[in-house]
C-alpha atoms as a PDB file:
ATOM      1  CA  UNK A   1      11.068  19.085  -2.115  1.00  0.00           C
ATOM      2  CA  UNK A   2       8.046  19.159   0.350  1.00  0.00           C
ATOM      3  CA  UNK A   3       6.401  22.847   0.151  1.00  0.00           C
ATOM      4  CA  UNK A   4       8.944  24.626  -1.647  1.00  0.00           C
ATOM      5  CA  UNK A   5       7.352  24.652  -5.827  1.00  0.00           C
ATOM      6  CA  UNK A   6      11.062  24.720  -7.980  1.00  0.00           C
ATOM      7  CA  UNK A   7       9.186  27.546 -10.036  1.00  0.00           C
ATOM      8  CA  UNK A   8       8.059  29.999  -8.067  1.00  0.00           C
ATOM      9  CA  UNK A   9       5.332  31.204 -11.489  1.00  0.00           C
ATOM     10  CA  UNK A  10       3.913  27.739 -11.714  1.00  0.00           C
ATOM     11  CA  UNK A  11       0.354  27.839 -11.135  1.00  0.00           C
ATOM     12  CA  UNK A  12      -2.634  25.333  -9.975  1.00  0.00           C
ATOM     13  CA  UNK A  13      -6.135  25.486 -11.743  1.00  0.00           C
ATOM     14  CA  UNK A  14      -7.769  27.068  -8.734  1.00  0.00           C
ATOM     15  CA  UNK A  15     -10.759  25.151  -8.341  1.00  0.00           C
ATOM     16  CA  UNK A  16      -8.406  22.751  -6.809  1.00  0.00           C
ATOM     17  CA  UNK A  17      -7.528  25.003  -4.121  1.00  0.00           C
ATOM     18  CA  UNK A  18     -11.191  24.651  -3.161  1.00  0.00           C
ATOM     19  CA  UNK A  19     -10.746  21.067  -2.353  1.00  0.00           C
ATOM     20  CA  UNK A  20      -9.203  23.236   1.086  1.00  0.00           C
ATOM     21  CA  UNK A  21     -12.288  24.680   2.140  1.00  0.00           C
ATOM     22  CA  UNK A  22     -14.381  21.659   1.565  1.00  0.00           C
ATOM     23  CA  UNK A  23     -11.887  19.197   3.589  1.00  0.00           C
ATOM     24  CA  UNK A  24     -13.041  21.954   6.618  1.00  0.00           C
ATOM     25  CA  UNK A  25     -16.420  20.916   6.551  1.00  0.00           C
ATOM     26  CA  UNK A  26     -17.374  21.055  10.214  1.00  0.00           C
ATOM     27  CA  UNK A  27     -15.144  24.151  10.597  1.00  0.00           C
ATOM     28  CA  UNK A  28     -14.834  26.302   7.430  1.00  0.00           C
ATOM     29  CA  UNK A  29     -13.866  29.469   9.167  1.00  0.00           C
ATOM     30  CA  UNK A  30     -10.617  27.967  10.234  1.00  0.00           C
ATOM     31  CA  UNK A  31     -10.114  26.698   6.747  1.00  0.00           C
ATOM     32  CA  UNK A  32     -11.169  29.957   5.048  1.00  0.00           C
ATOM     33  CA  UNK A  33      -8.896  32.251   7.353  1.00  0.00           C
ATOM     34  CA  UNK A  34      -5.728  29.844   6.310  1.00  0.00           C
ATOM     35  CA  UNK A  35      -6.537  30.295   2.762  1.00  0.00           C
ATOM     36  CA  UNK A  36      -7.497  33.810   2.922  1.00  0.00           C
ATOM     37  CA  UNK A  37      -4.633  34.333   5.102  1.00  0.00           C
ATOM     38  CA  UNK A  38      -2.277  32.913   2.056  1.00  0.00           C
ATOM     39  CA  UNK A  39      -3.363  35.532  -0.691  1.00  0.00           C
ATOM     40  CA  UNK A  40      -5.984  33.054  -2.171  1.00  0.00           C
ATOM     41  CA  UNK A  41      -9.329  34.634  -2.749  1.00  0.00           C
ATOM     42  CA  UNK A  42     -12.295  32.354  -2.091  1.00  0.00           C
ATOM     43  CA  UNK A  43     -14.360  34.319  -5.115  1.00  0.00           C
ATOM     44  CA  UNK A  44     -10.974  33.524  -7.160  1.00  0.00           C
ATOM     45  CA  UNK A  45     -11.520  29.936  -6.615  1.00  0.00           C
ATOM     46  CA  UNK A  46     -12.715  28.788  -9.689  1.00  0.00           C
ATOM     47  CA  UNK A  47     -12.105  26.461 -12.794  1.00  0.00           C
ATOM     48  CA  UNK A  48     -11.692  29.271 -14.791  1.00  0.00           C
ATOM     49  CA  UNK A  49      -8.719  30.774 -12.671  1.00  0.00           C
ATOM     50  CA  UNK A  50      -5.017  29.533 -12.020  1.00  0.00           C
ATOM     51  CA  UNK A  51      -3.385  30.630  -8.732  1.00  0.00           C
ATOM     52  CA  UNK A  52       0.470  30.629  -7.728  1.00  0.00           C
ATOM     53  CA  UNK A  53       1.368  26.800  -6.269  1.00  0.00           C
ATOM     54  CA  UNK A  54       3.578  28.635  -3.998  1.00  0.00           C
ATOM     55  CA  UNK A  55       0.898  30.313  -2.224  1.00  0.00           C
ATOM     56  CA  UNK A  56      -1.149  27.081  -1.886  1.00  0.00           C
ATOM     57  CA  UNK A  57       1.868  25.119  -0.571  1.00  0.00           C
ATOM     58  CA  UNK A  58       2.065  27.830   1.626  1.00  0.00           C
ATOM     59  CA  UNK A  59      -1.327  27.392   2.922  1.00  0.00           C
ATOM     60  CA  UNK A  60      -0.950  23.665   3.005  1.00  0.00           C
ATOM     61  CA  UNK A  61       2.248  23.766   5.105  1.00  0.00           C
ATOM     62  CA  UNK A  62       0.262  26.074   7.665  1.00  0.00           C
ATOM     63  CA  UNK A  63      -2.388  23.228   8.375  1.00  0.00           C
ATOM     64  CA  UNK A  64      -0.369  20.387   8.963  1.00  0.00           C
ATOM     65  CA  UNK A  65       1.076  22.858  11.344  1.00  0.00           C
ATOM     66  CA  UNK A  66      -1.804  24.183  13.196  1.00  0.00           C
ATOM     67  CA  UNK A  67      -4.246  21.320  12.274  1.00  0.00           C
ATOM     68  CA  UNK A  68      -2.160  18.243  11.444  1.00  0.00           C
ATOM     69  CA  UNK A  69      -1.128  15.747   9.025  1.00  0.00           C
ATOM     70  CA  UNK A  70      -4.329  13.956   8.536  1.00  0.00           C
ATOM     71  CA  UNK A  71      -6.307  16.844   7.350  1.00  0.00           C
ATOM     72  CA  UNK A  72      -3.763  17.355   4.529  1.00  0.00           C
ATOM     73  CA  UNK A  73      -4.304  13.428   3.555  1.00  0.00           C
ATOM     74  CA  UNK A  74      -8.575  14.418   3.725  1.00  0.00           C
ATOM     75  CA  UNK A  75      -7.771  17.739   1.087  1.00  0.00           C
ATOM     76  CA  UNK A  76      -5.704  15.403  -1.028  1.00  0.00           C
ATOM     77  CA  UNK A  77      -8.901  13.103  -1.234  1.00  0.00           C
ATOM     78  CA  UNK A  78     -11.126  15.788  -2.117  1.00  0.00           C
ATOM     79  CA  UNK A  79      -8.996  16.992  -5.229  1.00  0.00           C
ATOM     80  CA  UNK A  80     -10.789  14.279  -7.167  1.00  0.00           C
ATOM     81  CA  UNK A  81     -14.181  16.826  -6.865  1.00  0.00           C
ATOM     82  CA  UNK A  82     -12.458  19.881  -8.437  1.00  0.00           C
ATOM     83  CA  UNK A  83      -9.480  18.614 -10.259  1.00  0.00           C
ATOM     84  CA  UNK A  84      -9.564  18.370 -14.332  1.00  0.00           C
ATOM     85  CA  UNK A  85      -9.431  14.728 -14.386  1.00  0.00           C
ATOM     86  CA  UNK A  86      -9.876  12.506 -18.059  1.00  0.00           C
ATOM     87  CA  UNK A  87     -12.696   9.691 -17.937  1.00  0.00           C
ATOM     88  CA  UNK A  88     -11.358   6.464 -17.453  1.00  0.00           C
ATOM     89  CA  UNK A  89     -10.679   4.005 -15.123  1.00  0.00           C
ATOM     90  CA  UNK A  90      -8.946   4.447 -11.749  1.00  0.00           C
ATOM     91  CA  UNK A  91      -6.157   2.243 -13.261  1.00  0.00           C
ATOM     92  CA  UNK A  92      -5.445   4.021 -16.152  1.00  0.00           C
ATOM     93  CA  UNK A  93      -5.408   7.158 -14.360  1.00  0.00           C
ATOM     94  CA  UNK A  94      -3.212   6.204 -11.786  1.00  0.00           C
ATOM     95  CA  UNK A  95      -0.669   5.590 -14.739  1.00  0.00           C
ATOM     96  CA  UNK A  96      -0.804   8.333 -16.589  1.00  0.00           C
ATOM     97  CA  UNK A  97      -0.960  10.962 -13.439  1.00  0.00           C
ATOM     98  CA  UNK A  98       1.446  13.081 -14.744  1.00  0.00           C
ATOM     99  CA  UNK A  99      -0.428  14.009 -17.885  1.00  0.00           C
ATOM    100  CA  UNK A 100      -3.123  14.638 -15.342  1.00  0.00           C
ATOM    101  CA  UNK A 101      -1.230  16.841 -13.304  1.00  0.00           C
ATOM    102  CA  UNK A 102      -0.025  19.048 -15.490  1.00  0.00           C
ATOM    103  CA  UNK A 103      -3.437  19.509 -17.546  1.00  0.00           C
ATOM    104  CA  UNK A 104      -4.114  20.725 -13.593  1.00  0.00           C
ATOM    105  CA  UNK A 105      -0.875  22.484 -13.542  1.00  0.00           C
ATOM    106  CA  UNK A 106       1.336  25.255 -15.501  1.00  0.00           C
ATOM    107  CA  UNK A 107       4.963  25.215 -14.926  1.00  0.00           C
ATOM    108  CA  UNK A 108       7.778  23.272 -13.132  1.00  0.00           C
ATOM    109  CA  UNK A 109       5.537  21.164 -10.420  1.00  0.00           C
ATOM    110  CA  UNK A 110       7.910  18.474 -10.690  1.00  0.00           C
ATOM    111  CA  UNK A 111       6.372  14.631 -11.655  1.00  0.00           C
ATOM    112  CA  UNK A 112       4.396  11.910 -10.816  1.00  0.00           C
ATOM    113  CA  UNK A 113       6.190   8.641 -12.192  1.00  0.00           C
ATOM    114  CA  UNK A 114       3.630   5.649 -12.603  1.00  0.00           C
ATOM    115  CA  UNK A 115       4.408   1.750 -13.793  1.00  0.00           C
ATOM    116  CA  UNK A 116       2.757  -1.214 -13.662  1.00  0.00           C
ATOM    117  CA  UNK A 117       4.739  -4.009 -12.105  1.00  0.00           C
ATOM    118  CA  UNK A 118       4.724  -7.750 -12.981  1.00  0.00           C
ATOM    119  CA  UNK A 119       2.166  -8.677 -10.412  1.00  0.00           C
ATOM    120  CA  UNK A 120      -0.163  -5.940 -11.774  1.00  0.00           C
ATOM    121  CA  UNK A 121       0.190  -3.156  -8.543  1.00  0.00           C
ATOM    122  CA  UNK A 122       0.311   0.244  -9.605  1.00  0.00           C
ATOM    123  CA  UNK A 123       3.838   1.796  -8.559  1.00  0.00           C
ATOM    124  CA  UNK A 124       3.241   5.761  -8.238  1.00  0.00           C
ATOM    125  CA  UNK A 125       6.300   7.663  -7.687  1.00  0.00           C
ATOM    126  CA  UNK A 126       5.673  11.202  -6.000  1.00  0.00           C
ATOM    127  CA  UNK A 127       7.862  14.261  -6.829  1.00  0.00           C
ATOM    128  CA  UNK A 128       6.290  17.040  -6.530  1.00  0.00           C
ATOM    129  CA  UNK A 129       6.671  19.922  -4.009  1.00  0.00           C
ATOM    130  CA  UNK A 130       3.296  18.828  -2.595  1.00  0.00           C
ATOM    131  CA  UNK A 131       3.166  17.296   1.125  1.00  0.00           C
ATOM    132  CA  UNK A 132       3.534  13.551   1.024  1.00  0.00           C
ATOM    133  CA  UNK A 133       0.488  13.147   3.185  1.00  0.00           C
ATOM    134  CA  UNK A 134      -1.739  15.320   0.470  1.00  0.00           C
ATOM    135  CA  UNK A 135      -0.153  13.178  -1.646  1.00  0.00           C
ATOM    136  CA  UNK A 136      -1.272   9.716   0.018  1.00  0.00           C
ATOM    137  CA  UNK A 137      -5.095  11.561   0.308  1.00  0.00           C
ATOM    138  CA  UNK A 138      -4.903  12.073  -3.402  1.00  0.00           C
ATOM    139  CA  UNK A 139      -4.266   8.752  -4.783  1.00  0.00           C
ATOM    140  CA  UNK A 140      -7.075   7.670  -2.201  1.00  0.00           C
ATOM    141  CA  UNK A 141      -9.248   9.585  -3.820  1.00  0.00           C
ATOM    142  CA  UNK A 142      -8.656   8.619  -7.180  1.00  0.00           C
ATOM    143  CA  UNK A 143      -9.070   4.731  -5.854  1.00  0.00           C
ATOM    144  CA  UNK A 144     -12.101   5.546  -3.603  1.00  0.00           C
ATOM    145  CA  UNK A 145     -13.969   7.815  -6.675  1.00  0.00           C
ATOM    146  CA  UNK A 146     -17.069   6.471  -8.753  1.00  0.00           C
ATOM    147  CA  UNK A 147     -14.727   5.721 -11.643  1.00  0.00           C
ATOM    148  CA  UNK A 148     -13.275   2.648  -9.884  1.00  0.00           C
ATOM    149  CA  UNK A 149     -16.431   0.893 -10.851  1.00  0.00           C
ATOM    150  CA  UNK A 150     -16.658  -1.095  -7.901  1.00  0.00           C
ATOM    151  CA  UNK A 151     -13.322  -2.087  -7.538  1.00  0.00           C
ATOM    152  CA  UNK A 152     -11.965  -1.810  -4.062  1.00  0.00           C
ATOM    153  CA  UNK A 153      -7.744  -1.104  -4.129  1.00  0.00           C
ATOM    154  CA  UNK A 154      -4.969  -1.309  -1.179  1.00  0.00           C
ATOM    155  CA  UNK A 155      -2.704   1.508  -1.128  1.00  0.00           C
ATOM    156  CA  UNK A 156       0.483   0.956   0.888  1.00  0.00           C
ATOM    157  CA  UNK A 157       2.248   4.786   1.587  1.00  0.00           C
ATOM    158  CA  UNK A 158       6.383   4.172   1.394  1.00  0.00           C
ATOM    159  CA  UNK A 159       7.744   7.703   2.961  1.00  0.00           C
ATOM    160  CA  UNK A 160      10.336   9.005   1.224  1.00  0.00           C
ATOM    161  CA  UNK A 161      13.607  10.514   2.167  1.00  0.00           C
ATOM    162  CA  UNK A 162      13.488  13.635   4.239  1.00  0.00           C
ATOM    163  CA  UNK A 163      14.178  17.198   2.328  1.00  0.00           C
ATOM    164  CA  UNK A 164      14.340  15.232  -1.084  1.00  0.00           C
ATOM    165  CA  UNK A 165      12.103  15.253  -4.848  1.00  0.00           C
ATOM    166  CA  UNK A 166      11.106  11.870  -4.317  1.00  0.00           C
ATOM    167  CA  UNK A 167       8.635  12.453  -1.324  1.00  0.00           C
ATOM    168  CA  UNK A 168       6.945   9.068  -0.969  1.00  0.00           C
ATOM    169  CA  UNK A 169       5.945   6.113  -3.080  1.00  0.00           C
ATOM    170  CA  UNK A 170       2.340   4.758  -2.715  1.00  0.00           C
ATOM    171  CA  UNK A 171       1.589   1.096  -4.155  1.00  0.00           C
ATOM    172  CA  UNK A 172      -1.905   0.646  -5.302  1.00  0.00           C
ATOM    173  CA  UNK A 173      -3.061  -2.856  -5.729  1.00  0.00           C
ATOM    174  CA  UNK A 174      -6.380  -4.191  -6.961  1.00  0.00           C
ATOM    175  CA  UNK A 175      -8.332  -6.233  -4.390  1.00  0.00           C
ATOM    176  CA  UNK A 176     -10.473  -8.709  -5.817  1.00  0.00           C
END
């Protein structure tokens, strides 16, 4: 479900907090006091360190609240800067997010579920206690990152049901 981590120990690799701060680029005190404001210390933001999801989520739910939907969807994007992510192509990381996730993640997160589909679109299945607009921003990123070598991709968001695991759907196909 949407903000609420299943396991309330599971921790993020805290460098990927800092994709936060950097998505509040014109106007890093406001994202700095959210964070701060969460029990997330800036100095603690490092590869090196894992932080509580909870707290994150936490932080997360507080600016789609006070700064809006959108701005979750740009710190999803930015996750591709910090996150522990295996070389490859945007493809093949797109279908094997969940390993991904959890080398970024200790603990019940929930799952990404990925599949190729018979007219070769990339079917990513969200469930995850993340927001489904963070969510949306993320696979962006993945498609819009150097490793796409040039390929451009469509992603199509499919919301999912309200206060459910399955929080959206996004269907990433190759444009040629």
């Amino acid at each position: 479900m949407e903000f609420v981590c299943p396991d309330p120990m599971a921790l993020v690799r805290a460098a990927n907090v800092r994709a936060t701060l950097d998505a509040f680029k014109l106007v890093p005190a406001i994202g700095r006091r959210i964070v701060e404001k969460h029990d997330l210390k800036i100095e603690d933001l490092r590869p090196d360190k894992f932080v509580l999801v909870q707290d994150w989520l936490d932080a997360l739910r507080e600016i789609e609240g006070v700064v809006g939907r959108s701005k979750l969807r740009e710190v999803g994007r930015n996750i591709i800067e910090t996150a522990a992510i295996p070389e490859g192509d945007t493809e093949s990381i797109l279908l094997s997010l969940d390993h991904v996730y959890y080398a970024n993640h200790r603990g019940d997160v929930g799952h990404y579920y990925s599949k190729r589909l018979a007219d070769n679109t990339i079917e990513v299945r969200c469930e995850t206690p993340y927001p489904r607009n963070f969510e949306w921003g993320l696979i962006e990123g993945f498609c819009l990152n150097d490793c796409a070598r040039g390929k451009r991709y469509a992603i199509e968001f499919i919301d999912g049901p309200p206060k459910a695991a399955h929080t959206c759907t996004l269907m990433v196909r190759a444009l040629f």
